[in-house]
N, C-alpha and C. Protein backbone atom coordinates (compact mmCIF):
# COMPACT_ATOMS: atom_id res chain seq x y z
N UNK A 1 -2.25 12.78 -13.08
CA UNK A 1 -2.80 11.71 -13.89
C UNK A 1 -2.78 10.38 -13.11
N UNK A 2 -1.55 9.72 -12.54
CA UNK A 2 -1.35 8.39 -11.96
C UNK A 2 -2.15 8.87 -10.42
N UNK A 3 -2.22 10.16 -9.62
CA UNK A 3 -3.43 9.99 -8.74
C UNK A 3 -4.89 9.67 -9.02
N UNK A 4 -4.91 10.57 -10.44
CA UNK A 4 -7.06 10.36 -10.52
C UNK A 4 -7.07 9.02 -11.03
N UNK A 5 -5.98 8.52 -11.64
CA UNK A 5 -6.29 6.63 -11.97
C UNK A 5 -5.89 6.08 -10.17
N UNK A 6 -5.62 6.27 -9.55
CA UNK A 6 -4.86 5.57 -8.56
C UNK A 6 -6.27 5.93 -7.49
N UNK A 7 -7.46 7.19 -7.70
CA UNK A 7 -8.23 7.15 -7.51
C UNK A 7 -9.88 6.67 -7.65
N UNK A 8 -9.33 6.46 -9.01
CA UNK A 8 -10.80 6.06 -9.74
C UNK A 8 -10.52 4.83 -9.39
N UNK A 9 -9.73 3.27 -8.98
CA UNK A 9 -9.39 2.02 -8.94
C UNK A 9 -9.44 1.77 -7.42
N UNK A 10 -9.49 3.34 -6.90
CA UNK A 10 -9.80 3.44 -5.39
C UNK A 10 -8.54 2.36 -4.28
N UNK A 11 -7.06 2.83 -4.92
CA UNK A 11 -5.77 2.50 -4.53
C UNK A 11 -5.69 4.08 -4.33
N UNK A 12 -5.67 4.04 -2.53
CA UNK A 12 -5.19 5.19 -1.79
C UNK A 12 -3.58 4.89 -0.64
N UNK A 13 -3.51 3.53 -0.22
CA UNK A 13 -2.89 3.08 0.54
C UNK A 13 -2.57 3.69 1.62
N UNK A 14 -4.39 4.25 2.06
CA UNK A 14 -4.38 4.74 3.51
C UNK A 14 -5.77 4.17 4.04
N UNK A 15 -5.76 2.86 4.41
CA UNK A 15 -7.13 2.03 4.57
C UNK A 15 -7.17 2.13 6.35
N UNK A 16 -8.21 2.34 6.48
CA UNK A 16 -8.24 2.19 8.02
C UNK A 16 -8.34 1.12 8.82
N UNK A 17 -8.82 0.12 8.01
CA UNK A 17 -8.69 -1.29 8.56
C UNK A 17 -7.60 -1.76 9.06
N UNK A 18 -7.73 -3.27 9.45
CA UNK A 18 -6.91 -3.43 10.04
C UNK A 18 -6.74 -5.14 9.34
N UNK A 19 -5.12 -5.22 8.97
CA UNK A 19 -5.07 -6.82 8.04
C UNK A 19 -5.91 -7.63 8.48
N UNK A 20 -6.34 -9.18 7.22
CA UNK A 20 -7.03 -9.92 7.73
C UNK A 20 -5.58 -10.71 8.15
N UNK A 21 -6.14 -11.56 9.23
CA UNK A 21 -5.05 -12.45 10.30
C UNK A 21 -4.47 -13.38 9.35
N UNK A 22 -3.26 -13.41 9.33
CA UNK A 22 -2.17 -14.32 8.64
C UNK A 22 -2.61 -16.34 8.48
N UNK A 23 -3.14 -16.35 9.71
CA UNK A 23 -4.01 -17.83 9.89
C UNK A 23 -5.62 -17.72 8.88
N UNK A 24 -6.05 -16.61 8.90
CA UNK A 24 -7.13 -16.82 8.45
C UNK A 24 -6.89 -17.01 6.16
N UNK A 25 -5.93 -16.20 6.17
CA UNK A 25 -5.56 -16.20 4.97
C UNK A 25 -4.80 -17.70 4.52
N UNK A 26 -4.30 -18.02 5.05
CA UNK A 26 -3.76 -19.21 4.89
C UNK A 26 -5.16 -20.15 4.78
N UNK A 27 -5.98 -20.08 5.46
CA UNK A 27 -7.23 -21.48 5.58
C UNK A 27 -7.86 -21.19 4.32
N UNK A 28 -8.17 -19.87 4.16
CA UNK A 28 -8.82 -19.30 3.13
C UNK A 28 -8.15 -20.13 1.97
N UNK A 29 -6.88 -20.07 1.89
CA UNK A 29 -6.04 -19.98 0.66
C UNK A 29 -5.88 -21.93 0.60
N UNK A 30 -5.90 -22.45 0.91
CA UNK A 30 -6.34 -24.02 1.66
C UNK A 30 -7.74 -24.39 0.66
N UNK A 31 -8.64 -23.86 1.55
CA UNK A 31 -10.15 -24.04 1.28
C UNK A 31 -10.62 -23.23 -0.44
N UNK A 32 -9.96 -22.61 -0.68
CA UNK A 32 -9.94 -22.18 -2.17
C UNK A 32 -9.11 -23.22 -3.24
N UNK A 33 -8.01 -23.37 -2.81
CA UNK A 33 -7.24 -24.52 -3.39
C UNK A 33 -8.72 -25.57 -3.76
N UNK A 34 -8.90 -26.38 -2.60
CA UNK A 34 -9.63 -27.25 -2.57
C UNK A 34 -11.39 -27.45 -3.22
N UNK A 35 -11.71 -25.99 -2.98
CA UNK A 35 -12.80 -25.57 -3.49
C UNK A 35 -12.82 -25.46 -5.08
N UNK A 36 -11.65 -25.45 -5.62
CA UNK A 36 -11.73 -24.55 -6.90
C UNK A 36 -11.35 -25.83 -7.22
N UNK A 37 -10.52 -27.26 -7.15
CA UNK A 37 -10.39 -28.41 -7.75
C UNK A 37 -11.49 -28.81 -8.02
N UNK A 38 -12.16 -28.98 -6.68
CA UNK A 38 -13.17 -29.44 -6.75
C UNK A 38 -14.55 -29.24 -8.11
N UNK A 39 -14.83 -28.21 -7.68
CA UNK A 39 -15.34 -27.20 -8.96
C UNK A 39 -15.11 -27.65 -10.22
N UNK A 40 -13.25 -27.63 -10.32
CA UNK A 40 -13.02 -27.85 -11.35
C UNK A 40 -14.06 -28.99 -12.30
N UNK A 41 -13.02 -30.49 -11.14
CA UNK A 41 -14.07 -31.65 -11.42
C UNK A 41 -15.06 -31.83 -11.49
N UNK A 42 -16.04 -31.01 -11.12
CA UNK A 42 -17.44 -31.19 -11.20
C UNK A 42 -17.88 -30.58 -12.82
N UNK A 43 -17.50 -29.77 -12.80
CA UNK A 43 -17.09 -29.20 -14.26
C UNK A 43 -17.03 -30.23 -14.88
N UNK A 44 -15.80 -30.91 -15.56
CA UNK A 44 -15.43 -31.48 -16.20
C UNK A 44 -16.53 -32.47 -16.00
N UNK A 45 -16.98 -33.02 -15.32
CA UNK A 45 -18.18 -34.24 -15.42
C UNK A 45 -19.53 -34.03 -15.97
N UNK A 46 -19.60 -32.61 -15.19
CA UNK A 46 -20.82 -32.20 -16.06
C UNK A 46 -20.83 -31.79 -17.65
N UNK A 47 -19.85 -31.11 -17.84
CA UNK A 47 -19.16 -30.94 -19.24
C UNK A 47 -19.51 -32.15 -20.22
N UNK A 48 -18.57 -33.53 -19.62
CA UNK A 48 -18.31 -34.40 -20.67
C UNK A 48 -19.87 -35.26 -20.57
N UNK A 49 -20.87 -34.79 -19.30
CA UNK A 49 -22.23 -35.50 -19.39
C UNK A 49 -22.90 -34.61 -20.19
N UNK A 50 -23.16 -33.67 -20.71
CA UNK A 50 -23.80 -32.66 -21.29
C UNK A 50 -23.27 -32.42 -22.90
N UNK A 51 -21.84 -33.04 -22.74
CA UNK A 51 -21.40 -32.64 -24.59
C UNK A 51 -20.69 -34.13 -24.43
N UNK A 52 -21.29 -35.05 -24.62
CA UNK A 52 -20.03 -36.36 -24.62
C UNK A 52 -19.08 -36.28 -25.90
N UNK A 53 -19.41 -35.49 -26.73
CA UNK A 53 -17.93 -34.71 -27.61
C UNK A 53 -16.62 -34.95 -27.25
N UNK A 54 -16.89 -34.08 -25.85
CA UNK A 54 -15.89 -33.66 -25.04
C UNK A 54 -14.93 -34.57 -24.03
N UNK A 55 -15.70 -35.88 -23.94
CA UNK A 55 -14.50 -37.23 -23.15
C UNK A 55 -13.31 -36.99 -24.12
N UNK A 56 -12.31 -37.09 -23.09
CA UNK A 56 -10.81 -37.30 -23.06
C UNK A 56 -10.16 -35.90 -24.25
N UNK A 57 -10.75 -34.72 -23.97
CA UNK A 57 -10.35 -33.76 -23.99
C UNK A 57 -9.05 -33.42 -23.32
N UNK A 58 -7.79 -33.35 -23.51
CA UNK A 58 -6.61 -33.06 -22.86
C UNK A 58 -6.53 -31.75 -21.61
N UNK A 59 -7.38 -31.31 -21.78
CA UNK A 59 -7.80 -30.26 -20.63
C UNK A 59 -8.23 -30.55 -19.24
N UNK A 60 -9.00 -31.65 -20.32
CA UNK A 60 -10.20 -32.00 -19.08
C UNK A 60 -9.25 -33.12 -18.14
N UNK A 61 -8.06 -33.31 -18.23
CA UNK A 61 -7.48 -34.01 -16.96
C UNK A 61 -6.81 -33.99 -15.84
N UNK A 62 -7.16 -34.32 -14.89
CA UNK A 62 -7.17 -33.36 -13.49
C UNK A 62 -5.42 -32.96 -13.58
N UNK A 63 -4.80 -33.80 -14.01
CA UNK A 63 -3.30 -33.44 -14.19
C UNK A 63 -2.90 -31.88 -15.08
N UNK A 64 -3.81 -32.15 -15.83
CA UNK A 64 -3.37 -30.68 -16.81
C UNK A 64 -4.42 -29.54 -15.88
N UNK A 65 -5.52 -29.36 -15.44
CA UNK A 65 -5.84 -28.29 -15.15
C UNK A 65 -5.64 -27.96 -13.55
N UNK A 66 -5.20 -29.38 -12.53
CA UNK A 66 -4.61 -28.79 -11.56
C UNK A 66 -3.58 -28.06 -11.08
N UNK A 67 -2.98 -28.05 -11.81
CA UNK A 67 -1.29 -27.41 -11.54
C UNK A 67 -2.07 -25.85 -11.98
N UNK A 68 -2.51 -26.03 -12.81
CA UNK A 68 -2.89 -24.27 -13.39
C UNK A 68 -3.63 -23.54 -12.42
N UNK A 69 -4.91 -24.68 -11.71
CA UNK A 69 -5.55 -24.13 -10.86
C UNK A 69 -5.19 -23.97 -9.42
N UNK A 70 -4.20 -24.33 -8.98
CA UNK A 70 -3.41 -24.05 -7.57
C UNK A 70 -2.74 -23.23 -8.33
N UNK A 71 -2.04 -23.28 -9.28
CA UNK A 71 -1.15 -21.73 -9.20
C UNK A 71 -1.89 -20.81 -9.42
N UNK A 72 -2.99 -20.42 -9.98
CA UNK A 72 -3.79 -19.29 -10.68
C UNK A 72 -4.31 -18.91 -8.53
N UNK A 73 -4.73 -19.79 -7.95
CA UNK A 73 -5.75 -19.48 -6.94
C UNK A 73 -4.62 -18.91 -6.07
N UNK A 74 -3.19 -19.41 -5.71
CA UNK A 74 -2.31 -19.12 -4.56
C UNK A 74 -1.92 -17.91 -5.52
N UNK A 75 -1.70 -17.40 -6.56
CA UNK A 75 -1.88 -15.94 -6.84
C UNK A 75 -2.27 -15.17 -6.69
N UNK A 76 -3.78 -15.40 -6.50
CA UNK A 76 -5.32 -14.69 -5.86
C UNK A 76 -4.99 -14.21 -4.61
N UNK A 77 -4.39 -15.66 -3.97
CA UNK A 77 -4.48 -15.15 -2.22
C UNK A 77 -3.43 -14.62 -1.80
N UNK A 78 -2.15 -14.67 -2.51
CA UNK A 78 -1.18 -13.65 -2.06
C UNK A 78 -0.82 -11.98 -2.55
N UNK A 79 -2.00 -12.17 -3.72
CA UNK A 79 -2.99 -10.38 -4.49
C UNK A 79 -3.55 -10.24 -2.66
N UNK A 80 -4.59 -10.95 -2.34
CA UNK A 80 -5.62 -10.48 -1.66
C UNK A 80 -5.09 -9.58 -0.33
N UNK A 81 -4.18 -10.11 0.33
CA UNK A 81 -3.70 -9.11 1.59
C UNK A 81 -2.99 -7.76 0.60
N UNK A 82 -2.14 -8.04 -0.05
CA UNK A 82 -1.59 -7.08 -0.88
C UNK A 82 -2.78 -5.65 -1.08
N UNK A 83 -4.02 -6.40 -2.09
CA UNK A 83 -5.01 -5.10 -2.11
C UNK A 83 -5.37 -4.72 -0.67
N UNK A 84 -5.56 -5.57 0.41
CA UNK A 84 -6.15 -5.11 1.45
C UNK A 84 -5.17 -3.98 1.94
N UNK A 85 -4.25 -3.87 2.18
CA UNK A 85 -2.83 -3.39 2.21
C UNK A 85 -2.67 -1.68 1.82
N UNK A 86 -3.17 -1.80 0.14
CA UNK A 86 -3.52 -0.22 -0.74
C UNK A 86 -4.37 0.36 -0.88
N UNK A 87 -5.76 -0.52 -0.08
CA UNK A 87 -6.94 -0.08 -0.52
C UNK A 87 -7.58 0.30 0.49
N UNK A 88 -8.68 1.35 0.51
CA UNK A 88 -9.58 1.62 2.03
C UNK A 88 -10.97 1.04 1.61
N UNK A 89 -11.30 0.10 0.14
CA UNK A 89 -12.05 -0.12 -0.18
C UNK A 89 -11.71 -1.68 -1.17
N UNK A 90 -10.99 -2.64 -0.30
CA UNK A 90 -10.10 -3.52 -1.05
C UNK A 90 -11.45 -5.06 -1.28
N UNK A 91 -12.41 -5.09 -1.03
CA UNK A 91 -13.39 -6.39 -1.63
C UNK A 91 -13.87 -5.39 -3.27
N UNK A 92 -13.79 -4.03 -3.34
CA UNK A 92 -14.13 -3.54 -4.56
C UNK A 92 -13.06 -3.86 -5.20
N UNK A 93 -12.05 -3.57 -5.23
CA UNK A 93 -10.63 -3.34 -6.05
C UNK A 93 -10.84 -4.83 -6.54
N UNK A 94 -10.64 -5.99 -5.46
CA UNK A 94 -10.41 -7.08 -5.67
C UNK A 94 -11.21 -7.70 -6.73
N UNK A 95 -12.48 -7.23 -6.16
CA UNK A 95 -13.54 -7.79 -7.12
C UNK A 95 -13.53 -8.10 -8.79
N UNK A 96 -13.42 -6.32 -8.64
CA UNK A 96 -13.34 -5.75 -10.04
C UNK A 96 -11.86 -6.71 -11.19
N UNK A 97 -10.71 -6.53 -9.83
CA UNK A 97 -9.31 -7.39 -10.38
C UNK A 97 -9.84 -9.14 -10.39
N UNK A 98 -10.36 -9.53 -9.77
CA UNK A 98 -11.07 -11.21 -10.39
C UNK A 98 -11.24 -10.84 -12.22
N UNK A 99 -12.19 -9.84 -12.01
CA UNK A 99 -12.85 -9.93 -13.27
C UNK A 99 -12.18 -10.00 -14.42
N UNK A 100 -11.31 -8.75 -14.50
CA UNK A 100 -10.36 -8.99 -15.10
C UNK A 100 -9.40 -9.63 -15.49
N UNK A 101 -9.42 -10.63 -14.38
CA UNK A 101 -7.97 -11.50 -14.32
C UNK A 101 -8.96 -12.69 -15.14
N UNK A 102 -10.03 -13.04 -15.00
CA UNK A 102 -10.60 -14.14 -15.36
C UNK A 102 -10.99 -13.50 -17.33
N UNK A 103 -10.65 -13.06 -17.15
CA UNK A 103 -11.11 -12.22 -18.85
C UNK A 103 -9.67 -12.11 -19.38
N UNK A 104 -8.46 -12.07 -18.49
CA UNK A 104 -7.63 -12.52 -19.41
C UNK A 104 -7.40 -13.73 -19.40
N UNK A 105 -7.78 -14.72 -18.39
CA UNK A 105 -7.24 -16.27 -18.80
C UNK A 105 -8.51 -16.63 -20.13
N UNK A 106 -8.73 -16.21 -20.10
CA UNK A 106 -10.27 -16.63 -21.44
C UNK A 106 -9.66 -16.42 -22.33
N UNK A 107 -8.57 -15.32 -22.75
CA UNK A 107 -7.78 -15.11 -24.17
C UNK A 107 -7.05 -16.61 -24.67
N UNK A 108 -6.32 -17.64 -23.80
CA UNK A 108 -5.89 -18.45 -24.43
C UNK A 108 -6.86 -19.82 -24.30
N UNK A 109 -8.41 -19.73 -23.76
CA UNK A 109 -8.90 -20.94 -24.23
C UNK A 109 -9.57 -20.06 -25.64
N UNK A 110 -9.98 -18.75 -26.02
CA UNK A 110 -10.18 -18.19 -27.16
C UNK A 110 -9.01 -18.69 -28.13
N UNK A 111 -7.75 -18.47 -27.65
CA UNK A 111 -6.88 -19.19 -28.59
C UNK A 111 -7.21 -20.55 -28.85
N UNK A 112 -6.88 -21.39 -28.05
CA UNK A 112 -7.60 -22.99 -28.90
C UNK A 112 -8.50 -23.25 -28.80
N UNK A 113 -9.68 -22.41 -28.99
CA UNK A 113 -10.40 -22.15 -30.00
C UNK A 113 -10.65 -21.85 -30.89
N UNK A 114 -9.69 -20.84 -31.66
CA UNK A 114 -9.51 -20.50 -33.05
C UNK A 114 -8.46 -21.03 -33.46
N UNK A 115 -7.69 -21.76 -32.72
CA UNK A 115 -6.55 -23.08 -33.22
C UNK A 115 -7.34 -24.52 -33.58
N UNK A 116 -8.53 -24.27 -33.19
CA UNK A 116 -10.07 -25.73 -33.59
C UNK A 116 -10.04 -26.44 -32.86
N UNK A 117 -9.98 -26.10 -31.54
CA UNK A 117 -10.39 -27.20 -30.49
C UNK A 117 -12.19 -26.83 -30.60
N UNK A 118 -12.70 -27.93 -29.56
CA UNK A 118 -13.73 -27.87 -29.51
C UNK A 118 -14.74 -26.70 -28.73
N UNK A 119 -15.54 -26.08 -29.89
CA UNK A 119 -16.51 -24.71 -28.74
C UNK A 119 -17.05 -25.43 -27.81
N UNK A 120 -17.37 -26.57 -27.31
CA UNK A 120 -17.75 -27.11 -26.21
C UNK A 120 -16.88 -27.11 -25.11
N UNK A 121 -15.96 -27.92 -25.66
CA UNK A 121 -15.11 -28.19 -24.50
C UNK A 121 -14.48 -26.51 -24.51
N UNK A 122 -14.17 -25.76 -25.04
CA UNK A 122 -13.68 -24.48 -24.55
C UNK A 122 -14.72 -23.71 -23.81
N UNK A 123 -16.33 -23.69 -23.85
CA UNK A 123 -17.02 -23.38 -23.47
C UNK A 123 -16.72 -23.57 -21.96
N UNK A 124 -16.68 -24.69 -21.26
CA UNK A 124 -16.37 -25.51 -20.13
C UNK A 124 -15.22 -25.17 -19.65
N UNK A 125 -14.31 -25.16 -20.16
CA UNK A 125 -13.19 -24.35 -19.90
C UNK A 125 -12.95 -22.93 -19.27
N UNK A 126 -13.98 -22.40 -19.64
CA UNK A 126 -14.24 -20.98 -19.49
C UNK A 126 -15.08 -21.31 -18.47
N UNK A 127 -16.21 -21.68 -18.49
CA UNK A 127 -16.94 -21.71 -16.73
C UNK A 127 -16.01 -22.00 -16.07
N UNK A 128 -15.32 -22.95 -16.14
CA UNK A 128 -14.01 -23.54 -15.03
C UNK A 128 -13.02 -22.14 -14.70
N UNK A 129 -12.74 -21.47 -15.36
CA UNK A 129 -12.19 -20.17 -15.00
C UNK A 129 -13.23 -19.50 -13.73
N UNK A 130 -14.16 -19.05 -14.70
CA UNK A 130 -15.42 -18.40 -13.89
C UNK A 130 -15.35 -18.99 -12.54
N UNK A 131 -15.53 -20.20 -12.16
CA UNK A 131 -16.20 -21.07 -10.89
C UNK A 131 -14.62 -21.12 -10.15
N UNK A 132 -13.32 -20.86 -10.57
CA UNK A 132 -12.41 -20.47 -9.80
C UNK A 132 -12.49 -18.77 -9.32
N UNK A 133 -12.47 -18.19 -10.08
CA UNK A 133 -12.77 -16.81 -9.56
C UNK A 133 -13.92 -16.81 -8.10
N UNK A 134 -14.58 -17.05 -8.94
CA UNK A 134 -15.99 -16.85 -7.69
C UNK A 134 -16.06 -17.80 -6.54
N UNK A 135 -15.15 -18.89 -6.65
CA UNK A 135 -14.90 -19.93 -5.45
C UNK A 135 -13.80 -18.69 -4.65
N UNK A 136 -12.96 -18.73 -5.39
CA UNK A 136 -11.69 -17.71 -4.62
C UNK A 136 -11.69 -16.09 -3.89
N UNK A 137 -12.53 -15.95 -4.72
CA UNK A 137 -13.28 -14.56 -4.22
C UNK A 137 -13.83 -14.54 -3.19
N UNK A 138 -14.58 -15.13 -3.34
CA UNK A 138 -16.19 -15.33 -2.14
C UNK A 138 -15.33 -15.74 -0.66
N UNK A 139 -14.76 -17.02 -0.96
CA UNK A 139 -13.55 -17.14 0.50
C UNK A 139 -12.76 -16.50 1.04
N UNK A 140 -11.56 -15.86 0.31
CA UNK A 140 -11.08 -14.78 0.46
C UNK A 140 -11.94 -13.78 1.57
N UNK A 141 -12.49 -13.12 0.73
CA UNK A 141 -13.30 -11.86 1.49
C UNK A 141 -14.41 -12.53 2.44
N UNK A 142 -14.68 -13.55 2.81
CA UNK A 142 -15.58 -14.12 3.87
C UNK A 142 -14.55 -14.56 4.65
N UNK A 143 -13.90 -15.67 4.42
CA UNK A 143 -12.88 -15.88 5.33
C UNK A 143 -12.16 -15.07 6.12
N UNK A 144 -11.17 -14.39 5.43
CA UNK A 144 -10.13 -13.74 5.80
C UNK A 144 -10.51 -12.10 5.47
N UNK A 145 -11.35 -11.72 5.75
CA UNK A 145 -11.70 -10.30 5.51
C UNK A 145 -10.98 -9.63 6.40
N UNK A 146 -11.06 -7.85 5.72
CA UNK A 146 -10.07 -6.88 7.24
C UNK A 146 -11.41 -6.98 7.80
N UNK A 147 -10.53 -6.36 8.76
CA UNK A 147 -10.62 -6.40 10.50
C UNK A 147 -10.91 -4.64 10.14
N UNK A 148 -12.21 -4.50 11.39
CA UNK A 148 -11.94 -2.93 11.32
C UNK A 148 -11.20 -2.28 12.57
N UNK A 149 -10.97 -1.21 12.24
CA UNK A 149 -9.74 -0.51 12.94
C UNK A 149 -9.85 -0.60 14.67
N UNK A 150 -8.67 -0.69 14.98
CA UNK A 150 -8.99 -0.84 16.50
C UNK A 150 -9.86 0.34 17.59
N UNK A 151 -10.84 0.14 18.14
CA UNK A 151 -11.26 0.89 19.27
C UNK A 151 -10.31 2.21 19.41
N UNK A 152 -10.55 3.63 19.40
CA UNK A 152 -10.04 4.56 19.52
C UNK A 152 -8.75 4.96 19.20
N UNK A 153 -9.03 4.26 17.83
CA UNK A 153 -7.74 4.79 16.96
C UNK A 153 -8.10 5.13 15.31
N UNK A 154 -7.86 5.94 15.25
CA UNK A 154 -8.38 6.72 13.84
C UNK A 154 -7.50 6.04 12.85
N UNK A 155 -6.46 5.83 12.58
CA UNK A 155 -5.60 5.65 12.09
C UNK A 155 -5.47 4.08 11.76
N UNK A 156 -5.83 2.92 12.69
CA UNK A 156 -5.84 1.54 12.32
C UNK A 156 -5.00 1.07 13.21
N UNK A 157 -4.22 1.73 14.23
CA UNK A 157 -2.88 1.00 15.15
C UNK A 157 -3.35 0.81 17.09
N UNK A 158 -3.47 -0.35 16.48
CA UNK A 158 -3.63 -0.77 18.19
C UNK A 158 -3.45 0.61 19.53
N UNK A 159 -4.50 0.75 20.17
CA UNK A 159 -4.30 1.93 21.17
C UNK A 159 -3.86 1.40 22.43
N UNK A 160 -2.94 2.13 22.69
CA UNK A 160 -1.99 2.26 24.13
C UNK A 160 -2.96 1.49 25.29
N UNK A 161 -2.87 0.77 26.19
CA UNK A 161 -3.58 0.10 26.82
C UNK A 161 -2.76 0.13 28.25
N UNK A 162 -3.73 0.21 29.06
CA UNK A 162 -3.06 0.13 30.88
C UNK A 162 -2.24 1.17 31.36
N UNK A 163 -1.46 1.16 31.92
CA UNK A 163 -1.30 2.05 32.76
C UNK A 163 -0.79 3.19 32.07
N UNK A 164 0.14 3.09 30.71
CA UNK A 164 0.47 4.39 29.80
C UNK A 164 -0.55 4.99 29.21
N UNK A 165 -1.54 4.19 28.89
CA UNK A 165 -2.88 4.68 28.26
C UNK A 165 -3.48 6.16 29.42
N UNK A 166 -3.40 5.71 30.93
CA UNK A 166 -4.02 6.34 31.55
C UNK A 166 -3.25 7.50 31.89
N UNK A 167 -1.88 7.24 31.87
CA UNK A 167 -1.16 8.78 32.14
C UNK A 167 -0.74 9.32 30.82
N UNK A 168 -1.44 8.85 29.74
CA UNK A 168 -1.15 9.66 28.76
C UNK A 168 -2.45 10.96 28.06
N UNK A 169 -3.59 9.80 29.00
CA UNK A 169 -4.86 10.65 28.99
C UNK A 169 -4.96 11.89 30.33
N UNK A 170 -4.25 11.21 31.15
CA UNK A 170 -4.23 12.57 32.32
C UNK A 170 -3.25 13.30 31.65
N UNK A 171 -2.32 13.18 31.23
CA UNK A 171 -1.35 14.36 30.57
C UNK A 171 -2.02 15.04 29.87
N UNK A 172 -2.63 14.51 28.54
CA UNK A 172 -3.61 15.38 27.75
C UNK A 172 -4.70 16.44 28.18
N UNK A 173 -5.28 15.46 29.59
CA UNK A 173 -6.40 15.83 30.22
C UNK A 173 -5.64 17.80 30.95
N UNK A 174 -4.44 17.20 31.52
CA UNK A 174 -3.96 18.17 32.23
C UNK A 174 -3.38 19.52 31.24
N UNK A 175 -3.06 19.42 29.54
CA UNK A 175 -2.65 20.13 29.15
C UNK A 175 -3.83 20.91 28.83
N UNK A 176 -5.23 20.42 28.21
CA UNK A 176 -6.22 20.64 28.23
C UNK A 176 -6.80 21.63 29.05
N UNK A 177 -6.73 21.36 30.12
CA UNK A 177 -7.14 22.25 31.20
C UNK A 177 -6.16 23.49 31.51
N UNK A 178 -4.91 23.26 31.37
CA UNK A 178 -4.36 24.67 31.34
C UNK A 178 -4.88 25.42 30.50
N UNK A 179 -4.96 25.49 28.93
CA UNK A 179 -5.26 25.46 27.98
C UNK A 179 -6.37 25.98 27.99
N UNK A 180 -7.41 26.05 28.77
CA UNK A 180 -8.63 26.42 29.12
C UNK A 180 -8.27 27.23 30.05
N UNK A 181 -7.36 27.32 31.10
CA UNK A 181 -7.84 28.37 32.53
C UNK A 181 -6.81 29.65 31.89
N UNK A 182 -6.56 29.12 31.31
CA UNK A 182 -5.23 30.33 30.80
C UNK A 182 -5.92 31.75 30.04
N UNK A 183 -6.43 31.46 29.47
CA UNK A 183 -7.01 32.72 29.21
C UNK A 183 -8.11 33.85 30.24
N UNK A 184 -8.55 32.55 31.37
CA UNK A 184 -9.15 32.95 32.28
C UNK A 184 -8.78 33.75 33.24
N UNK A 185 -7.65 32.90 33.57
CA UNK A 185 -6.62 33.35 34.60
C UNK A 185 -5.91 35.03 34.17
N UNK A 186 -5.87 35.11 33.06
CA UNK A 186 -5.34 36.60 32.60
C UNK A 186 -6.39 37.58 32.43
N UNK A 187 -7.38 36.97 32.26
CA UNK A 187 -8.63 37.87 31.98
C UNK A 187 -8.89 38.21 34.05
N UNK A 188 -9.06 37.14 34.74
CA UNK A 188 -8.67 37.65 35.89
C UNK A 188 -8.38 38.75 36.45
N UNK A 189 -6.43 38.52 36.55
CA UNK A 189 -5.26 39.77 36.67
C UNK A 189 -5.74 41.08 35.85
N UNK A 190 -6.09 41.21 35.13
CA UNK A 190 -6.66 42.56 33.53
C UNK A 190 -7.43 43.16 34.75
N UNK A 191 -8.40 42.47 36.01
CA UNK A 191 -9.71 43.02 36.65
C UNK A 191 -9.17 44.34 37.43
């Protein structure tokens, strides 16, 4: 049962890739921060120009929805190596986990909304979710995407290089070839 779910969510934690770089995740995770404030605010302006209802909405101040939105996004980016990590197919997994994750923060602007805040300003609220997801997403997996597996290695682990590389291929090379004359060689002697 916990394999065909651990399959269908396509969590195998045998990915052939290879991590995205520790620097690149960090810029990512930077430029999402920054991206998703940003967003935010643009939001909120367009919001309170489109429903002037909505000025001085307690939401709408960069104090109350920044703290939520750096913690919600540095969550994202320390998920994101994690799925890359379990998955051989981790921009799907991830994807699909945005979606979800952004469908549960919608449950508590649904709450004050049926506590009577305003369907406008909760409306806005909810894109502001949305436009963090899809800011965080999109960077993430552009930025800091895996790496595919190294040059002649099936498996994802850096291959032997220089001079062990080469006597480990003549060893092979040489077992190989016994391996081959050996049956020859007896078929030979049999004459």
């Amino acid at each position: 049962m916990l394999n065909q779910l651990a399959s269908a969510v396509r969590v195998d934690f045998a990915p052939r890739h290879r991590q995205p770089s520790a620097a690149r995740v960090v810029l990512a995770t930077i430029l999402s921060i920054a991206g998703s404030l940003a967003a935010d605010a643009l939001l909120v302006v367009i919001g309170e120009a489109v429903f002037p209802s909505t000025r001085g909405f307690v939401h709408f101040q960069f104090s109350d929805y920044a703290k939520l939105t750096v913690v919600g996004v540095i969550i994202a980016c320390v998920a994101w190596p994690i799925v890359t990590r379990i998955s051989s197919a981790p921009r799907w997994l991830f994807f699909r986990l945005a979606i979800l994750v952004t469908l549960v923060l919608w449950l508590p602007d649904l709450y004050i909304l049926y506590k009577g805040e305003s369907a406008k300003a909760v409306a806005v609220l909810m894109v502001m979710h949305l436009a963090i997801a899809v800011v965080t997403y999109n960077l993430l997996a552009h930025i800091a995407p895996v790496r595919p597996a190294a040059r002649g290695s099936a498996d994802g682990r850096t291959p032997v290089r220089g001079s062990a590389a080469r006597e480990s291929e003549a060893g092979q090379r040489g077992t190989q070839l016994s391996a081959e004359q050996s049956p020859r060689g007896h078929h030979r002697h049999a004459r």
